[in-house]
C-alpha atoms as a PDB file:
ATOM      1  CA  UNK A   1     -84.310  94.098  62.737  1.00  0.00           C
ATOM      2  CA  UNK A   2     -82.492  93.025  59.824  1.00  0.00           C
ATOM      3  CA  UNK A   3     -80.941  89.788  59.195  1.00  0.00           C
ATOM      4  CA  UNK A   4     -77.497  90.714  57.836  1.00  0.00           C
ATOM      5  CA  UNK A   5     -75.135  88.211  55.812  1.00  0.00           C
ATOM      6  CA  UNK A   6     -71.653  88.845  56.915  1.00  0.00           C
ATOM      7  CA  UNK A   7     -68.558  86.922  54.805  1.00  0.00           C
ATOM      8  CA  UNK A   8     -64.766  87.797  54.384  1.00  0.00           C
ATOM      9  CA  UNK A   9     -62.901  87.377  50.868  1.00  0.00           C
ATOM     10  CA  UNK A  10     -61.446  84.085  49.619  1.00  0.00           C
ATOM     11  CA  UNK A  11     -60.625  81.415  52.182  1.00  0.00           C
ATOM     12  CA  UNK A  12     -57.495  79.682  54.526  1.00  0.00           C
ATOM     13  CA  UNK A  13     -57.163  77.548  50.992  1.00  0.00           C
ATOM     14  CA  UNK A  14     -55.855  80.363  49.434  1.00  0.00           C
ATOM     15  CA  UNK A  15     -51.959  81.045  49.042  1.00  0.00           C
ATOM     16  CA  UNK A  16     -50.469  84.272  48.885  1.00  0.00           C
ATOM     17  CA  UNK A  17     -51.894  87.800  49.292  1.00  0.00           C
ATOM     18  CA  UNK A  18     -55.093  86.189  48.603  1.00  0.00           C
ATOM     19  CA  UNK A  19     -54.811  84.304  52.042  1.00  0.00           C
ATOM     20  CA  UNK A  20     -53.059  87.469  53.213  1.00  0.00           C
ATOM     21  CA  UNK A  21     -56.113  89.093  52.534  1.00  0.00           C
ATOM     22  CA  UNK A  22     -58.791  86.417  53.778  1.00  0.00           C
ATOM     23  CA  UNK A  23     -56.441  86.796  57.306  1.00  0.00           C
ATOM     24  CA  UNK A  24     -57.186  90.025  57.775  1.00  0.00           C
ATOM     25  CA  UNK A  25     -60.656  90.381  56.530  1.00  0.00           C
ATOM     26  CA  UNK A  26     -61.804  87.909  58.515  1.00  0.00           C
ATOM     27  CA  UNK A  27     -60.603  89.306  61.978  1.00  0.00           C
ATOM     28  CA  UNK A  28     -62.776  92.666  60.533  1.00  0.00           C
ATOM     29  CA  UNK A  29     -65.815  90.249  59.747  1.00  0.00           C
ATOM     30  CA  UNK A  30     -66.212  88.622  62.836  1.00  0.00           C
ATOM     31  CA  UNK A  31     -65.453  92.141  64.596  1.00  0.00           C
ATOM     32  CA  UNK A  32     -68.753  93.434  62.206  1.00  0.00           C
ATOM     33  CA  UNK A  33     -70.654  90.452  63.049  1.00  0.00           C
ATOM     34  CA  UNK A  34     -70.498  91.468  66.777  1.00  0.00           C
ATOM     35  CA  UNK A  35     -71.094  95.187  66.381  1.00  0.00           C
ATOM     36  CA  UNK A  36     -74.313  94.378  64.099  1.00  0.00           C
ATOM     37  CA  UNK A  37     -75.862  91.915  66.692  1.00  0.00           C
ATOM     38  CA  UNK A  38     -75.059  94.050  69.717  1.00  0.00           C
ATOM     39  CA  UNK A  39     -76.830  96.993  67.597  1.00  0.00           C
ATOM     40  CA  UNK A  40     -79.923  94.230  67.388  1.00  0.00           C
ATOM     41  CA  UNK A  41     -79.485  93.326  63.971  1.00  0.00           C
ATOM     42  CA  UNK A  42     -79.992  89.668  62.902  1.00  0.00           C
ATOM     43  CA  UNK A  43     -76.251  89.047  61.474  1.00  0.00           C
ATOM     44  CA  UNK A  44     -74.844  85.784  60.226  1.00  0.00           C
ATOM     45  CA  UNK A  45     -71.801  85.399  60.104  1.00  0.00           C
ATOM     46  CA  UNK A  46     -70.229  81.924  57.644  1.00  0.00           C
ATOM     47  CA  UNK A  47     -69.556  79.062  59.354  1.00  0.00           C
ATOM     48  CA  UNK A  48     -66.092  78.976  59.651  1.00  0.00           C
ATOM     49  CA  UNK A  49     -65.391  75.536  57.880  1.00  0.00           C
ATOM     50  CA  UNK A  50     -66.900  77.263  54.733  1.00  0.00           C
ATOM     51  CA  UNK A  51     -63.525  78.843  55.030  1.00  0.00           C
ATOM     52  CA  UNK A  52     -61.654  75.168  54.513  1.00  0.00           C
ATOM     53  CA  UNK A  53     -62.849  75.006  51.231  1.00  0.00           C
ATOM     54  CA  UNK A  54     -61.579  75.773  47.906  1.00  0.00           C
ATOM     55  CA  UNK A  55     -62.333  79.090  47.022  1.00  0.00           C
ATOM     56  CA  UNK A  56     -64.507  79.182  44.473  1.00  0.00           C
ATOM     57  CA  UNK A  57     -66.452  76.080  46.217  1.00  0.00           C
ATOM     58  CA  UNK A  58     -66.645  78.173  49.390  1.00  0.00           C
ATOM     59  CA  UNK A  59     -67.883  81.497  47.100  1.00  0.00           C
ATOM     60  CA  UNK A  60     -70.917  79.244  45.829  1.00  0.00           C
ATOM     61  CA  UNK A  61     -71.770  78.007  49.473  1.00  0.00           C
ATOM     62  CA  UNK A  62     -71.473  81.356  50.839  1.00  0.00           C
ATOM     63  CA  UNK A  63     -74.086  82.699  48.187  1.00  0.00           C
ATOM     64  CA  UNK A  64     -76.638  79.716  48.512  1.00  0.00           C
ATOM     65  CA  UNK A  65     -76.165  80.046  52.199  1.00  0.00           C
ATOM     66  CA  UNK A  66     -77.170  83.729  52.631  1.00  0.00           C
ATOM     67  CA  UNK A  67     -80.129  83.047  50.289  1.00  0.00           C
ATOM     68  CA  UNK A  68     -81.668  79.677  51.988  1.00  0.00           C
ATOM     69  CA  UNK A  69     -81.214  82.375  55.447  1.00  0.00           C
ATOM     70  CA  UNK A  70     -83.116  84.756  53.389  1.00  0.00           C
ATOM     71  CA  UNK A  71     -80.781  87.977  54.189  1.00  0.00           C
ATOM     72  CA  UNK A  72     -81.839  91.221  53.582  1.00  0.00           C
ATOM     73  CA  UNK A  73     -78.797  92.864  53.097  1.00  0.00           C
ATOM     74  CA  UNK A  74     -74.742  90.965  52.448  1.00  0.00           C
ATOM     75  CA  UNK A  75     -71.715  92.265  52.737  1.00  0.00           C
ATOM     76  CA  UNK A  76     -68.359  90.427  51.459  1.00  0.00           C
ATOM     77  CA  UNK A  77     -65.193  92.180  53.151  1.00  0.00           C
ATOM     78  CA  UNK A  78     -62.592  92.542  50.826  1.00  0.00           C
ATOM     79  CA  UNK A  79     -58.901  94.388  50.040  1.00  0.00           C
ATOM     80  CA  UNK A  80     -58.040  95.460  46.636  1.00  0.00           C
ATOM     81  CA  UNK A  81     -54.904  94.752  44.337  1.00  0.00           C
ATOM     82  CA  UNK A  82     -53.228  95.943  41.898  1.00  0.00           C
ATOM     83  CA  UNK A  83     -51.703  98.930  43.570  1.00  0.00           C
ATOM     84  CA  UNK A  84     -54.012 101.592  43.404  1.00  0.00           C
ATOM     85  CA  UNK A  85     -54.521 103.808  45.933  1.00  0.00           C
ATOM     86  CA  UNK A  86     -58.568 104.146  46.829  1.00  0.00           C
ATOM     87  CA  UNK A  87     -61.382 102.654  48.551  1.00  0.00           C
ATOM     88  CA  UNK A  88     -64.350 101.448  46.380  1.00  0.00           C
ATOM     89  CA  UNK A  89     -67.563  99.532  46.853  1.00  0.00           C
ATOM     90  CA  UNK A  90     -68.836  97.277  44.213  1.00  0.00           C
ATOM     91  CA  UNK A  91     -72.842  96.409  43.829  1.00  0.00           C
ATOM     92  CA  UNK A  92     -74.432  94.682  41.039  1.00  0.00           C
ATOM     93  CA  UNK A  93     -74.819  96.325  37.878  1.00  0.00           C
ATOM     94  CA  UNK A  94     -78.392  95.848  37.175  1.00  0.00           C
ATOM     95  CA  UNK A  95     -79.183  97.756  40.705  1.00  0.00           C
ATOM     96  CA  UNK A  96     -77.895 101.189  39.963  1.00  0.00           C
ATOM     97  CA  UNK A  97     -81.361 102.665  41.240  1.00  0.00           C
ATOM     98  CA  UNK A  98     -81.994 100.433  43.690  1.00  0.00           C
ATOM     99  CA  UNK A  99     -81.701  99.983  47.589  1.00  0.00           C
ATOM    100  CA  UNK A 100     -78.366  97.922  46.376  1.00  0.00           C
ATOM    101  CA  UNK A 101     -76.539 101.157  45.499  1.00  0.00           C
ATOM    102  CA  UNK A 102     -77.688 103.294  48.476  1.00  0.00           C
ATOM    103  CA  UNK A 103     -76.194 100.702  50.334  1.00  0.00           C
ATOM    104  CA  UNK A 104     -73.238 100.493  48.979  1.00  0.00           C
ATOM    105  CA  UNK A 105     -72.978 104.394  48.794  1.00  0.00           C
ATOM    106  CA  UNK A 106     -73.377 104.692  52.580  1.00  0.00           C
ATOM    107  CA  UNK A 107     -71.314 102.508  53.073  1.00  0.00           C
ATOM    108  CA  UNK A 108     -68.804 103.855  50.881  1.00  0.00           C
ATOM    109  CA  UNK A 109     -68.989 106.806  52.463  1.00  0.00           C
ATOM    110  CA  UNK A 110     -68.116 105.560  56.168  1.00  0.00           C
ATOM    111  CA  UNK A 111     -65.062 104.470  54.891  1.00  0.00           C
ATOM    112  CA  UNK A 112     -63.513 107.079  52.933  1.00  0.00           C
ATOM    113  CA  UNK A 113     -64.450 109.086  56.363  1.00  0.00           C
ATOM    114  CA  UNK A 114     -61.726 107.162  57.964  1.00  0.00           C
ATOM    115  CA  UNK A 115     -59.106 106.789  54.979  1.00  0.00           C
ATOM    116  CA  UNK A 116     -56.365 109.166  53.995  1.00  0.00           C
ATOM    117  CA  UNK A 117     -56.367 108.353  50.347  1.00  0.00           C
ATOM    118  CA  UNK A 118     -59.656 108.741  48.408  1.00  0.00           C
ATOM    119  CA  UNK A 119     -62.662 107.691  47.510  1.00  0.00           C
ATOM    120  CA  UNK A 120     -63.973 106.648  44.267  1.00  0.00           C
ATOM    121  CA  UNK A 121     -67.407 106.038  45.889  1.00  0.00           C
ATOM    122  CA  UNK A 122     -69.615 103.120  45.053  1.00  0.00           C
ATOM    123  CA  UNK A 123     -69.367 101.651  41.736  1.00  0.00           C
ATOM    124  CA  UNK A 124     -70.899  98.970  39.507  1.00  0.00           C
ATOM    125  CA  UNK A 125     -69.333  95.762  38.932  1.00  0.00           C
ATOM    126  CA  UNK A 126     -68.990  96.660  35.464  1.00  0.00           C
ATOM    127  CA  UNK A 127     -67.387  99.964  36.188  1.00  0.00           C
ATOM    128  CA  UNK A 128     -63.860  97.388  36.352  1.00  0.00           C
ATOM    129  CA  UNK A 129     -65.036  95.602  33.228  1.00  0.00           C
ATOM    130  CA  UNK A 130     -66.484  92.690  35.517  1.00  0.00           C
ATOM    131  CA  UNK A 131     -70.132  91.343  35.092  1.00  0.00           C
ATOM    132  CA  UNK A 132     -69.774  88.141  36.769  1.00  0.00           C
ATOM    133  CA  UNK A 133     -68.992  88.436  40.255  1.00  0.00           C
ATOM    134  CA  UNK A 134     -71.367  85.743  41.919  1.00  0.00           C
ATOM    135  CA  UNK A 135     -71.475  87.345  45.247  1.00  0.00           C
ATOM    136  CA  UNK A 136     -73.203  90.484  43.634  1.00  0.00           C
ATOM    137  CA  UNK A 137     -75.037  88.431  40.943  1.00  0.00           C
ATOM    138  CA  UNK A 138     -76.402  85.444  42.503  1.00  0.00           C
ATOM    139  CA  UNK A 139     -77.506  86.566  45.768  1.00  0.00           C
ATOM    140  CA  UNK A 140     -80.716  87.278  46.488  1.00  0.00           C
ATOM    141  CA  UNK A 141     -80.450  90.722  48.527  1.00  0.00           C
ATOM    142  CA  UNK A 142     -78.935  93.723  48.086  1.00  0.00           C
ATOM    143  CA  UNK A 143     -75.355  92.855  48.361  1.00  0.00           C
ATOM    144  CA  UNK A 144     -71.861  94.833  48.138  1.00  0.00           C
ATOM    145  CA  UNK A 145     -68.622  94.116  47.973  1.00  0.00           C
ATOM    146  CA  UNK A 146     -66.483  96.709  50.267  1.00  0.00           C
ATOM    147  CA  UNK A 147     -62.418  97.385  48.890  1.00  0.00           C
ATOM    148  CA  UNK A 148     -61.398  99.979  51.226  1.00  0.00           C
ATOM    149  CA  UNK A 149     -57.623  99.555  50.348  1.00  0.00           C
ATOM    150  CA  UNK A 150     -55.237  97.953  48.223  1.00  0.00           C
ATOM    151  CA  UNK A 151     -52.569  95.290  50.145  1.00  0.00           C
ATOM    152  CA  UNK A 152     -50.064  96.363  47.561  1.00  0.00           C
ATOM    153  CA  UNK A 153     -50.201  99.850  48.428  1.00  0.00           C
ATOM    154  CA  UNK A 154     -47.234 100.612  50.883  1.00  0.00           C
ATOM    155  CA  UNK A 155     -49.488 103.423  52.667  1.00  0.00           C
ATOM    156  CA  UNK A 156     -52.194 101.383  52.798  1.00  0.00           C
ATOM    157  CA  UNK A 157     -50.317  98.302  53.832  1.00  0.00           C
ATOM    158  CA  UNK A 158     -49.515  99.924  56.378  1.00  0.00           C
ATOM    159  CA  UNK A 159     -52.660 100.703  57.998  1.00  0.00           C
ATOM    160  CA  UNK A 160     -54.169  96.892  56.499  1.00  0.00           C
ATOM    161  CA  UNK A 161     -51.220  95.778  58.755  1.00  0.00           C
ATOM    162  CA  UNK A 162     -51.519  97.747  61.961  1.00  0.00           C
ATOM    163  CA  UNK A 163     -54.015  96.702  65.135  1.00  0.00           C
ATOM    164  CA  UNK A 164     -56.380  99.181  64.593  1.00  0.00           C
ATOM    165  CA  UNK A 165     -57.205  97.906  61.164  1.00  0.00           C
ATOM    166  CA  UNK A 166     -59.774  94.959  62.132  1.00  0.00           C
ATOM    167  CA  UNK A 167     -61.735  97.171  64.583  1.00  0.00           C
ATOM    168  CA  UNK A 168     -61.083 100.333  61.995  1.00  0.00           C
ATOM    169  CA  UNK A 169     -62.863  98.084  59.057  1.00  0.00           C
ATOM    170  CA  UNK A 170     -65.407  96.860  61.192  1.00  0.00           C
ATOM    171  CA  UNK A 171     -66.482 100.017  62.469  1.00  0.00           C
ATOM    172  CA  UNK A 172     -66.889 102.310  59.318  1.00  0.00           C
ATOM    173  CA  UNK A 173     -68.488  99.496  57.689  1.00  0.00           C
ATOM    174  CA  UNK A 174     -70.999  99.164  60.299  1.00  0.00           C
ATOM    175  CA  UNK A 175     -72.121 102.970  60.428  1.00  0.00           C
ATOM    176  CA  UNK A 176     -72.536 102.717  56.340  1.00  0.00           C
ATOM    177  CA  UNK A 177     -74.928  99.825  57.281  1.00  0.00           C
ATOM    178  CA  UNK A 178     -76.827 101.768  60.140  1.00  0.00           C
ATOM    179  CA  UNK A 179     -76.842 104.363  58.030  1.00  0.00           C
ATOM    180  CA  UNK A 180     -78.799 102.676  55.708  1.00  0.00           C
ATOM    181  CA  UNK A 181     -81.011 100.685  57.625  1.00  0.00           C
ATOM    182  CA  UNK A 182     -82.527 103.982  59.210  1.00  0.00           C
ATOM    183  CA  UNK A 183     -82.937 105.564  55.609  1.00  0.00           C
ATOM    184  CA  UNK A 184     -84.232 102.278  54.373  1.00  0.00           C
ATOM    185  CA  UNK A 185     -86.340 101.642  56.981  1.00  0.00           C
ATOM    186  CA  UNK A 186     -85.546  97.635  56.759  1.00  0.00           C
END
């Protein structure tokens, strides 16, 4: 099976909707994390002390982590801002054809299944004008960045803020990655 990197946005240093965010991500993480290694998957989850650290400290570590473990596939959990209202995945920009973008298209696709706004599917990095996101850049496997809603979004906050949205995340994430892995054949 395949041996899955599993991280949540930013870190407990954070302040703000930033640590808002790392909250709430993290419960969906951990909640992925299980679901992968019941399905027989190989995932690692980041120690949790990586989480004490500053952020961009803890970003670094994170990426030099999941390449020492050698992962096959990563996946940062994340929540938008800037109050739009749609669900995205991000991949590197150099891996439009490659395995990177399947990935994040599937698993793209299991979440817009579940929201009630839409979908802008699975876009580059650059798409938003960004071309130096480390997760996506300095890791050695295919890795995505999932943004299934924006915390400033009063519909979406909503739903970010609700019990269901840990398992919700965690779920429609997962079936993207299962998705993939039987196309992939990894």
């Amino acid at each position: 099976m395949a041996v899955i990197g599993i991280a949540a946005g930013h870190t407990r240093a954070c302040v703000g909707t930033r640590l808002y965010e790392h909250e709430r991500c993290y419960l969906a993480s951990e909640m992925l994390v299980s679901l992968l290694r019941a399905a027989g998957h190989d995932a690692r989850a980041v120690p949790e002390t990586l989480y004490d650290l500053d952020n961009d400290e803890s970003l670094h570590r994170r990426v030099q982590l999941f390449n020492d473990w050698g992962t096959e596939l990563n996946l940062e959990l994340h929540l938008n801002g800037g109050g739009g209202n749609y669900s995205t995945c991000l991949y590197w920009a150099g891996g439009e054809d490659s395995r990177t973008a399947q990935l994040a298209a599937l698993v793209e696709d299991g979440v817009a299944a579940l929201m009630l706004w839409r979908s802008i599917g699975a876009r580059t990095e650059t798409f938003f004008g960004r071309s130096d996101l480390a997760f996506l850049n300095d890791t050695h496997a295919s890795s995505v960045i999932v943004e299934p809603a924006f915390k400033d979004n009063i519909e979406h906050a909503q739903w970010i803020d609700s019990p269901a949205f840990a398992a919700e995340y965690a779920a429609t994430v997962f079936t993207g990655i299962q998705c993939y892995l039987k196309q992939a054949e990894v």
